[in-house]
Protein backbone atom coordinates (compact mmCIF):
# COMPACT_ATOMS: atom_id res chain seq x y z
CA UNK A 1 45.33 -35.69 -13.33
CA UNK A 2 42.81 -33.08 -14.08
CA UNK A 3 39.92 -33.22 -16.43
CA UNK A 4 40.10 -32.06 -20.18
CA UNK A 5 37.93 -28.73 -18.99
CA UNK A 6 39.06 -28.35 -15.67
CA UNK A 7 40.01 -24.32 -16.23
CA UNK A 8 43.18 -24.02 -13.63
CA UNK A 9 45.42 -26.94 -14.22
CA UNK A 10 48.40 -25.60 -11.38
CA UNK A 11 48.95 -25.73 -7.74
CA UNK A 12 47.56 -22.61 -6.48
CA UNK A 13 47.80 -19.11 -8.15
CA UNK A 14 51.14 -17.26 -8.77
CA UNK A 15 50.46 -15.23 -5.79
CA UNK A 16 49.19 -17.52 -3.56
CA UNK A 17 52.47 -19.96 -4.57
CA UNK A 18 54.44 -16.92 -4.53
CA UNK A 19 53.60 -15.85 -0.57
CA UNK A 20 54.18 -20.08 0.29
CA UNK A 21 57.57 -19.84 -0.97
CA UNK A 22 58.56 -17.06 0.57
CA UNK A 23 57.15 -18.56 3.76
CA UNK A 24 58.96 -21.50 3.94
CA UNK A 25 61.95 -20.01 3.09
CA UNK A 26 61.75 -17.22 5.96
CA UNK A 27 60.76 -20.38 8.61
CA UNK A 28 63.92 -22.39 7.28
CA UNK A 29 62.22 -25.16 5.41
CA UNK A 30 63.33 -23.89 1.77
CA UNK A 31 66.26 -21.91 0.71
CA UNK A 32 67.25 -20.17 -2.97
CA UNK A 33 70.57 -21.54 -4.68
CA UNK A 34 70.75 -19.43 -8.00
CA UNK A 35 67.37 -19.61 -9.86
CA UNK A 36 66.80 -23.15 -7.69
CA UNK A 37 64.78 -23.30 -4.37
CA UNK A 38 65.74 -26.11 -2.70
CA UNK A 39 64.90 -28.33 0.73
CA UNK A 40 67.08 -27.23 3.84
CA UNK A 41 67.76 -30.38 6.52
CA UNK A 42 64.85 -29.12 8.28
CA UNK A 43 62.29 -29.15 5.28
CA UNK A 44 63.91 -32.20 4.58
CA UNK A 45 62.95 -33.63 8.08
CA UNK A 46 59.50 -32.07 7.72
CA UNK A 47 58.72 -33.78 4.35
CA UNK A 48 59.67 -36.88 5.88
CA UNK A 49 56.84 -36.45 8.50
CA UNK A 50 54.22 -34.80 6.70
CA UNK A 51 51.61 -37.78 5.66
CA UNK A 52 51.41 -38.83 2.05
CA UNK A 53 48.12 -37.38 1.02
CA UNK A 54 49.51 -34.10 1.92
CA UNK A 55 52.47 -34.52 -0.34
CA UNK A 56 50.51 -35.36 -3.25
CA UNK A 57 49.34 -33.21 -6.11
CA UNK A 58 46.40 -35.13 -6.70
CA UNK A 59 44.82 -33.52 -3.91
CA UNK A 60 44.30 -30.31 -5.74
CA UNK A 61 43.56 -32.06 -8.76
CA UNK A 62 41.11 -33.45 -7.46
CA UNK A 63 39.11 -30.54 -5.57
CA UNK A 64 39.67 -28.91 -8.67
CA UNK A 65 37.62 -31.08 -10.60
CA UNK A 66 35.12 -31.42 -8.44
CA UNK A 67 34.52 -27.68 -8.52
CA UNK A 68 34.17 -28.07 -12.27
CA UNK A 69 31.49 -30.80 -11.22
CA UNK A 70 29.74 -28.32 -9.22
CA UNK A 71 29.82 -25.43 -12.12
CA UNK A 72 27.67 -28.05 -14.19
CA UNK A 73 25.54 -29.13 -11.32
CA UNK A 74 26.79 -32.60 -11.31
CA UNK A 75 27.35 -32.30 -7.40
CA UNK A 76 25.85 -30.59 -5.02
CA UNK A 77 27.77 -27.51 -2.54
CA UNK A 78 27.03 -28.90 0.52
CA UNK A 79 28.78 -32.69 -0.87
CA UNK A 80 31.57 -30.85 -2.15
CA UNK A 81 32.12 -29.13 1.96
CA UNK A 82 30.89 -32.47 3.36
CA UNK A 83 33.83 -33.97 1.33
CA UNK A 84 36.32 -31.30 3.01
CA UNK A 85 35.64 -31.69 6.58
CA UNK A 86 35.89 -35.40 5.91
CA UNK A 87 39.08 -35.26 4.54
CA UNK A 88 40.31 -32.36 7.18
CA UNK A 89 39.18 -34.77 9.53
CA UNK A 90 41.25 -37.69 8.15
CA UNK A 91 44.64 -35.59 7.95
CA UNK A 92 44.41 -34.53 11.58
CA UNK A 93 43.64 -37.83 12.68
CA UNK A 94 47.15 -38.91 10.56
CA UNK A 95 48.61 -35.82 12.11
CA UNK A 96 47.89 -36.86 15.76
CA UNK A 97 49.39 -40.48 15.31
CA UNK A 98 52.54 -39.16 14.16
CA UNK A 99 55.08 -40.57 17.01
CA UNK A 100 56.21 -37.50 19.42
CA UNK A 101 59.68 -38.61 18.58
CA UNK A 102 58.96 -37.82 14.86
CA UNK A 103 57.55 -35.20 15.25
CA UNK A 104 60.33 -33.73 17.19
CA UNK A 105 62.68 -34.93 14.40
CA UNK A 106 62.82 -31.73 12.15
CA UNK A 107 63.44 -29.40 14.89
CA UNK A 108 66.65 -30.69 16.22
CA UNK A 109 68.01 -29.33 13.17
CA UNK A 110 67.59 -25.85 14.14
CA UNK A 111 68.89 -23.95 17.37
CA UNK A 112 66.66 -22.37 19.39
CA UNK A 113 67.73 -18.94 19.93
CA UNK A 114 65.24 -17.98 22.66
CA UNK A 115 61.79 -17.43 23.51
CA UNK A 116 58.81 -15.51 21.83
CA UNK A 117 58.57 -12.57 24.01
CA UNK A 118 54.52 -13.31 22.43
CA UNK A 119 53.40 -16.66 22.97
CA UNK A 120 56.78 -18.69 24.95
CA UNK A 121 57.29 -20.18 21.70
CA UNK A 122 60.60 -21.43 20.45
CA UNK A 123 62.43 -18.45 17.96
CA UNK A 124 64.57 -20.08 15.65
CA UNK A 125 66.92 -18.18 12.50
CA UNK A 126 65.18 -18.13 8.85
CA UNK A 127 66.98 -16.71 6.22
CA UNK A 128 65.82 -13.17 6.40
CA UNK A 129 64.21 -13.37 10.13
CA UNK A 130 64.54 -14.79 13.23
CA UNK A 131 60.93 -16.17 13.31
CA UNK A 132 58.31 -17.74 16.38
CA UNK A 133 58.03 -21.44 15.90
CA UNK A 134 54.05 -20.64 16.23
CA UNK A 135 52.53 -20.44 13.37
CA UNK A 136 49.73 -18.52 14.74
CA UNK A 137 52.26 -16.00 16.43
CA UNK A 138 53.01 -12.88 14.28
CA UNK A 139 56.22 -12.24 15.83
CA UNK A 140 59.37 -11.78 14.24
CA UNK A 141 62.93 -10.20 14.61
CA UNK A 142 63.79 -9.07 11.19
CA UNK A 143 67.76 -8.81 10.10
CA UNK A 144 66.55 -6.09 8.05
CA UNK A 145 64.77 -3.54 9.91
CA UNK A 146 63.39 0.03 9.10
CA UNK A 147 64.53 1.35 12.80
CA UNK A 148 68.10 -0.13 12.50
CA UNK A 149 68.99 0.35 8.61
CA UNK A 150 68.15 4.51 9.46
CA UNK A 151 71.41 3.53 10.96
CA UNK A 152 73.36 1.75 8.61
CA UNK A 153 72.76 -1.53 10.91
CA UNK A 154 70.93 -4.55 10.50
CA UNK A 155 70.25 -7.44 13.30
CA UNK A 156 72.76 -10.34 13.71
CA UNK A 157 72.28 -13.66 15.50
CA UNK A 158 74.19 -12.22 18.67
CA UNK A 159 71.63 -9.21 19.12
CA UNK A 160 68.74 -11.56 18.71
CA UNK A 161 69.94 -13.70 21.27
CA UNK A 162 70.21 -10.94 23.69
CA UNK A 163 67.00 -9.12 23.05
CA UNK A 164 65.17 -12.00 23.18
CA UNK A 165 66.90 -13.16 26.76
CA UNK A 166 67.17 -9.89 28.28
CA UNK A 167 64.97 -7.29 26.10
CA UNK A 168 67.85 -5.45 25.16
CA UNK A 169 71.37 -5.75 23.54
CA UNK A 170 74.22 -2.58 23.53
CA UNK A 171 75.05 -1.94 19.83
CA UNK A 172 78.25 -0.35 18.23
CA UNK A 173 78.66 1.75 15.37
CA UNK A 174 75.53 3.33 14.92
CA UNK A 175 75.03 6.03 11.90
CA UNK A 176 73.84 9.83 13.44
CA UNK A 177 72.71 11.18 9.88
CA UNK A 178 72.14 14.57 11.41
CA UNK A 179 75.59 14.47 13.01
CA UNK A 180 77.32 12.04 10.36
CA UNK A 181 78.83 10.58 13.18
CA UNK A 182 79.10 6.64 14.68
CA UNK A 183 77.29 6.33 18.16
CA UNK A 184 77.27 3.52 20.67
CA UNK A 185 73.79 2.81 22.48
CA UNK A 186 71.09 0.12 23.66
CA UNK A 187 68.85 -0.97 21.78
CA UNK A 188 65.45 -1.74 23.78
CA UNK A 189 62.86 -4.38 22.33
CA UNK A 190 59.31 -3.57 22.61
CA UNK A 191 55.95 -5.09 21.70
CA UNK A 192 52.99 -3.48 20.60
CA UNK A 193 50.00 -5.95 18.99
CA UNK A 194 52.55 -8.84 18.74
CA UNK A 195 55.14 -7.20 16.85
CA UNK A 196 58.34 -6.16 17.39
CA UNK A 197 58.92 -2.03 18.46
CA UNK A 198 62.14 -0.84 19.31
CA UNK A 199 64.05 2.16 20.64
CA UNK A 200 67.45 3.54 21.94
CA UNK A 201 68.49 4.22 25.50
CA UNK A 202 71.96 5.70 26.10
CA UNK A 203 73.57 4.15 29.52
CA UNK A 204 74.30 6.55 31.76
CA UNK A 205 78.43 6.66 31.84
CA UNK A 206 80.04 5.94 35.21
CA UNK A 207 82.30 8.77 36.62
């Protein structure tokens, strides 16, 4: 669908497809089977609500060519934004008469694990992350952690739960490197500019 001498013929650029994919796959939408990355029940819900135009490649097609328009001066800059706002315009208007009940249809697929300490948001479980439902938020518990893999640990579904309900969970099994020893402690979330901070606290033992 684009023109003979339209110069980028793809959706997006390998980076900018590259951080989209990883995206969806961290909120749940997307998952990888082998060299496949494929719909989960909740992408699968979402592409059912998302409106056509949205779904279509066309659309990039056709800014595309329009760019190449404006290169040769066939159209002028401020047609070419005019054209955008329009069409933003349109898709939220789509976006707004999508039924509450369909909208809500994707997200009974997941189960909400808590709430963003952040924003109140819902927190649901990605693949790699247990993730705020808003987009905006940057908040995120990651299974994989710099403070908790020091210490041979990473974050299950069980800690999440409790750090996000009570701002703290007791862990097991913690690696001392210094003392090459296992050590039992709490591990205390924080927040500091939306993002998750932790640290230990050992409970004081009862005589």
């Amino acid at each position: 669908e684009f023109d003979s001498e339209t110069e980028k013929k793809g959706l997006g650029t390998p980076a900018t497809r590259a951080n989209i994919i990883e995206k969806l796959v961290s909120s749940g939408y997307a998952e990888r089977k082998g060299k496949q990355i494929l719909p989960t029940m909740a992408g699968c819900e979402l592409i059912h609500v998302m409106p056509e135009n949205l779904k279509s490649a066309s659309l990039t097609a056709e800014w595309e060519n329009q760019l190449l328009m404006m290169e040769k001066g066939k159209i002028q800059e401020d047609g070419f934004m005019d054209g955008i706002v329009s069409m933003i315009t349109e898709i939220l208007s789509v976006c707004r008469a999508i039924p509450e009940e369909e909208r809500k249809r994707f997200q009974t697929a997941r189960e909400v694990l808590g709430k963003c300490p952040v924003c109140g948001s819902d927190v649901y479980e990605g693949k790699t992350n247990y993730y705020c439902s808003d987009r905006n938020c940057p908040f995120a518990l990651w299974k994989a952690n710099r403070f908790l893999e020091s210490m041979k640990k990473s974050m299950d579904k069980k800690m999440a739960v409790e750090l996000l309900k009570k701002g703290r969970t007791h862990v097991k099994g913690l690696y001392s490197q210094k003392k090459d020893s296992k050590f039992d402690a709490d591990l205390v979330l924080g927040v500091e500019d939306g993002k998750a901070r932790f640290s230990l606290e050992f409970p004081k033992k009862k005589k």
